[in-house]
Protein backbone atom coordinates (compact mmCIF):
# COMPACT_ATOMS: atom_id res chain seq x y z
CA UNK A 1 11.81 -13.50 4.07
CA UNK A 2 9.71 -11.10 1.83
CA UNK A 3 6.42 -10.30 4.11
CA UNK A 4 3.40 -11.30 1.47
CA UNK A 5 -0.38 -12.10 2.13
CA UNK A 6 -2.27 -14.47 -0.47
CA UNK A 7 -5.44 -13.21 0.60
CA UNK A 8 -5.73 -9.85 -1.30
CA UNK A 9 -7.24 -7.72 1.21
CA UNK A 10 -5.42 -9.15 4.32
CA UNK A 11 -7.91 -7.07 6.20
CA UNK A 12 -6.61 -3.92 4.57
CA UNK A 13 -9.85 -2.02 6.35
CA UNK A 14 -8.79 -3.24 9.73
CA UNK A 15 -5.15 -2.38 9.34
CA UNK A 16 -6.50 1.10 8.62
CA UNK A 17 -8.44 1.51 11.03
CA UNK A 18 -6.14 -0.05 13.88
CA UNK A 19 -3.79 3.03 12.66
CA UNK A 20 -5.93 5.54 11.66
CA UNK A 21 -5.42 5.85 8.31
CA UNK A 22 -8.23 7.49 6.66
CA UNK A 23 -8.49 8.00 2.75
CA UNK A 24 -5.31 7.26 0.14
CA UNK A 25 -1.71 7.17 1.99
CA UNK A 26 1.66 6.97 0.55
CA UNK A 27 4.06 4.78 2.61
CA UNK A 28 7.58 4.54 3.50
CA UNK A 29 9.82 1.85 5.32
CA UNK A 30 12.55 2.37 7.16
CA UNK A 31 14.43 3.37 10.30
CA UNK A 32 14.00 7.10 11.31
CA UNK A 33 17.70 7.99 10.65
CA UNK A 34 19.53 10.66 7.93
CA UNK A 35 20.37 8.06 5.17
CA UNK A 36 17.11 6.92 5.07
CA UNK A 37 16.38 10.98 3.59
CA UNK A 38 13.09 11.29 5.18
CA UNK A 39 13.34 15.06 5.46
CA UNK A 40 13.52 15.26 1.76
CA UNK A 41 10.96 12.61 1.16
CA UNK A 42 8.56 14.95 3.50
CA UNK A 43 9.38 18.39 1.24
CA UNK A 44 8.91 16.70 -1.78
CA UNK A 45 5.58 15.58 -0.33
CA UNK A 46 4.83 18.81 0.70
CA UNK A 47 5.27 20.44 -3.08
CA UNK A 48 2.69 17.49 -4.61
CA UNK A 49 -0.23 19.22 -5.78
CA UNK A 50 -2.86 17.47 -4.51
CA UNK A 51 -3.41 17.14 -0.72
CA UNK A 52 -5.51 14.29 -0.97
CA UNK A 53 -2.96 12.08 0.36
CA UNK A 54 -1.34 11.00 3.31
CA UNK A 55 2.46 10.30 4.69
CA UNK A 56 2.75 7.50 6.15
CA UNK A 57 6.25 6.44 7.57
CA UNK A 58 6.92 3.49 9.21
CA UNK A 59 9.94 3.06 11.57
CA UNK A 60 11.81 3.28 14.94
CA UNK A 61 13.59 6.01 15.92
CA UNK A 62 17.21 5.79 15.43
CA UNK A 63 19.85 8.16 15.70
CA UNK A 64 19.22 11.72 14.56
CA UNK A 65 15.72 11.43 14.33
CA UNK A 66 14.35 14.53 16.15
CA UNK A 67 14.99 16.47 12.78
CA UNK A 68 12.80 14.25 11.08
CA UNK A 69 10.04 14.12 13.33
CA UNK A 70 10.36 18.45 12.99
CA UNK A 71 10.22 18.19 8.86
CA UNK A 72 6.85 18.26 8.29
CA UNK A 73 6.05 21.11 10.74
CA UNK A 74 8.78 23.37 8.58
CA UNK A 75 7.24 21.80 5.07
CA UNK A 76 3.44 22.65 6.71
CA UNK A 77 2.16 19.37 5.88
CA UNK A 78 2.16 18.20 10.02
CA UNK A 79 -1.22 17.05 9.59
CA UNK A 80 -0.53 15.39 6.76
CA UNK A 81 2.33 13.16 7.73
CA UNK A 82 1.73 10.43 10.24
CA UNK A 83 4.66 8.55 11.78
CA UNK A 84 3.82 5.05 13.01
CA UNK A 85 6.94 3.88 14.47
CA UNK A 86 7.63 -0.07 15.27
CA UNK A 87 4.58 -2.00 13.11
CA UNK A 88 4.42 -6.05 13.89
CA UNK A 89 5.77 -7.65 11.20
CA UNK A 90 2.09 -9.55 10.25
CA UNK A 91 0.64 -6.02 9.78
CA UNK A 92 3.07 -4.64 6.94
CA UNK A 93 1.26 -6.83 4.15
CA UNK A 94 -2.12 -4.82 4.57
CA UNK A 95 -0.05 -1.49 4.97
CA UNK A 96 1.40 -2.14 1.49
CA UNK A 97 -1.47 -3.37 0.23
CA UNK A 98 -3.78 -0.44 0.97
CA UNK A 99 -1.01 1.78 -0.20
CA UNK A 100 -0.96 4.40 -3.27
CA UNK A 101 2.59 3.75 -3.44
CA UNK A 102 5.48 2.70 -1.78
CA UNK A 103 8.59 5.23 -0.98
CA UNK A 104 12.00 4.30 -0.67
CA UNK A 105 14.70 7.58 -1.54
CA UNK A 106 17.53 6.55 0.74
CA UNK A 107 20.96 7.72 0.15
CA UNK A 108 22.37 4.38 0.65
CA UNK A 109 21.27 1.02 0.84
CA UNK A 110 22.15 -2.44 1.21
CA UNK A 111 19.51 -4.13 -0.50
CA UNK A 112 16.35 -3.00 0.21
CA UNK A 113 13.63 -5.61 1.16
CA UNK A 114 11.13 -3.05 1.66
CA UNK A 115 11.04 -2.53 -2.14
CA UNK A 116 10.83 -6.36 -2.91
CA UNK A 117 7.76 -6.09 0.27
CA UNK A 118 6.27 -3.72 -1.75
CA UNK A 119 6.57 -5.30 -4.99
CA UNK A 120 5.02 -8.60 -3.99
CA UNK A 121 1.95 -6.69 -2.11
CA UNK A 122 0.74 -5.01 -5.27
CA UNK A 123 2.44 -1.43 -4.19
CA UNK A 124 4.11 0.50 -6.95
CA UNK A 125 7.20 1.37 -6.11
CA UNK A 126 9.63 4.54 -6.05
CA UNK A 127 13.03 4.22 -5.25
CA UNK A 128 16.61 6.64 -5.44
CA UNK A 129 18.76 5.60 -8.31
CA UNK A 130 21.78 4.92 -6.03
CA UNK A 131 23.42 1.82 -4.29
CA UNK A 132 21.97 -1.27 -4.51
CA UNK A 133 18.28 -0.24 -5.36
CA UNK A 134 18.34 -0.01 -9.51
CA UNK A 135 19.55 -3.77 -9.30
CA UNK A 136 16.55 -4.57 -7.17
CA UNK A 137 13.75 -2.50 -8.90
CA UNK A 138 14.92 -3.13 -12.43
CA UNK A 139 12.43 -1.21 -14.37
CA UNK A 140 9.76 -2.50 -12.35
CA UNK A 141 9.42 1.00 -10.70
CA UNK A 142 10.24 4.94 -10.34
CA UNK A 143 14.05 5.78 -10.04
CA UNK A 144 14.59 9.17 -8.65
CA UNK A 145 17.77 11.26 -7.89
CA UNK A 146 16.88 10.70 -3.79
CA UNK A 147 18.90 14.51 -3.78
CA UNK A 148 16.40 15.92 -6.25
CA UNK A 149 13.03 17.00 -4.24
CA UNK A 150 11.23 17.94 -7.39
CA UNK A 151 12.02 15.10 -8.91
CA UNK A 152 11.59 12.81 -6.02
CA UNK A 153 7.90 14.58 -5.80
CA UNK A 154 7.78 13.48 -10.24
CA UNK A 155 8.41 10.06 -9.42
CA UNK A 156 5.70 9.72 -6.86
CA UNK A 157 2.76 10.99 -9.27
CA UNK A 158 4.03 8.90 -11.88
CA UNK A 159 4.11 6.05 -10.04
CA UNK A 160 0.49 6.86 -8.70
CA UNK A 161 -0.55 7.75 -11.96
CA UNK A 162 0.87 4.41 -13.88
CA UNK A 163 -0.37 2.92 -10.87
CA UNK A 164 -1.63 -0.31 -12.64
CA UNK A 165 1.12 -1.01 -15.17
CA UNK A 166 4.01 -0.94 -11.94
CA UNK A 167 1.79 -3.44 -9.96
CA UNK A 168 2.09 -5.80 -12.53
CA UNK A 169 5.51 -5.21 -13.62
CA UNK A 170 6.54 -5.19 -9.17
CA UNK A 171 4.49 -8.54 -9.20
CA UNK A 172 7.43 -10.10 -11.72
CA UNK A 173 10.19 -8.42 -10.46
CA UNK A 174 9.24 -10.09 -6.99
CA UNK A 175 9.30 -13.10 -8.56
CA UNK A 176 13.06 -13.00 -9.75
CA UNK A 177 14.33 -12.74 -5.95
CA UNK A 178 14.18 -15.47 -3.13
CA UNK A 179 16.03 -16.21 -0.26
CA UNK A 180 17.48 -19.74 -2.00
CA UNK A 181 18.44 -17.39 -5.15
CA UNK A 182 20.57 -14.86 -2.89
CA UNK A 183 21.77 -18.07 -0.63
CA UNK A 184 23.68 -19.50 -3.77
CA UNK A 185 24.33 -16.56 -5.26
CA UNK A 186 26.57 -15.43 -1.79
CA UNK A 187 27.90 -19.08 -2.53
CA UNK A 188 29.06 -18.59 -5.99
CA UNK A 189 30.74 -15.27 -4.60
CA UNK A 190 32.25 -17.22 -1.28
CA UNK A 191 33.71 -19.75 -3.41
CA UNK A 192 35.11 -17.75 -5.92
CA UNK A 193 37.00 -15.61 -3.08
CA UNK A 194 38.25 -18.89 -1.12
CA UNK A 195 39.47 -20.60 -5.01
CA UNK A 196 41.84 -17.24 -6.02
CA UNK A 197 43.29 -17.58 -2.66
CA UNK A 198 44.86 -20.62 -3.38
């Protein structure tokens, strides 16, 4: 189920400070693995203008990760990236909630529930144009070629800098996807697969 908080703040101050986050972040979700592209998502970071912000990426460590956890040393932005490993699931709301936007450049992905997170927790949203993830974002957020670091590093100012209109456009995109949606959607599919083999 999409993780969402009514309450607005969902002690977005204490989630902050129970990481140590300090001033505007940008966040990612995801398993620490290659198709995920973190390394790129780090040197695009690294080539934003402004420093003001922070990396923070959110995610166990799962099979080639130790190139990952190197990236922002070779990009010189190690202070400036902050990985965070497993978060409970009740503190991901505030995470979103707090962020400046919300990261997702994988090369492929299934669905991508992070995005739909994101979307209901008033985060903008960037996201690769690949796989599954233009279905699910719509035009609700940023598509980026997730091989493109300059333009990876475009989307992520323009999603920070239309900040306002992608909130409210991730708000009703949310909105179009629920679990009892997908369920009888799958059973639309299911049935059609089980009536052309008879």
């Amino acid at each position: 189920m999409v993780r969402k908080t009514e309450n607005r703040k969902q002690k977005t101050e204490n989630i902050r400070e129970k990481y140590g986050i300090k001033g505007d972040y940008i966040l990612s979700v995801g398993t620490l693995q290659p198709r995920k592209n973190y390394i790129r998502l780090i040197e695009a970071f690294s080539i934003l203008q402004s420093t003001a912000y922070t990396l923070i990426i959110v995610g166990k460590p799962g099979w080639l990760f130790e190139e990952i956890y190197q990236a922002p040393k070779k990009f010189g932005v190690e202070k400036k990236v902050k990985f965070l490993n497993y978060v409970p699931d009740e503190d991901l709301p505030g995470l979103y909630k707090g962020a400046s936007c919300f990261v997702l450049v994988s090369l492929y992905e299934g669905f991508g529930i992070p995005i739909l997170e994101a979307m209901a927790n008033s985060c903008p949203v960037v996201a690769s144009n690949v796989s599954s993830l233009p279905e699910v974002v719509g035009d609700a957020g940023v598509l980026v070629d997730p091989y493109d670091i300059g333009d990876i590093a475009k989307g992520i100012k323009k999603a920070i800098s239309q900040r306002k209109e992608f909130i409210e456009k991730g708000l009703k995109q949310s909105h179009h996807f629920s679990w009892e949606k997908c369920a009888k959607e799958t059973l639309e599919v299911l049935k059609n697969v089980v009536f052309r083999k008879h």
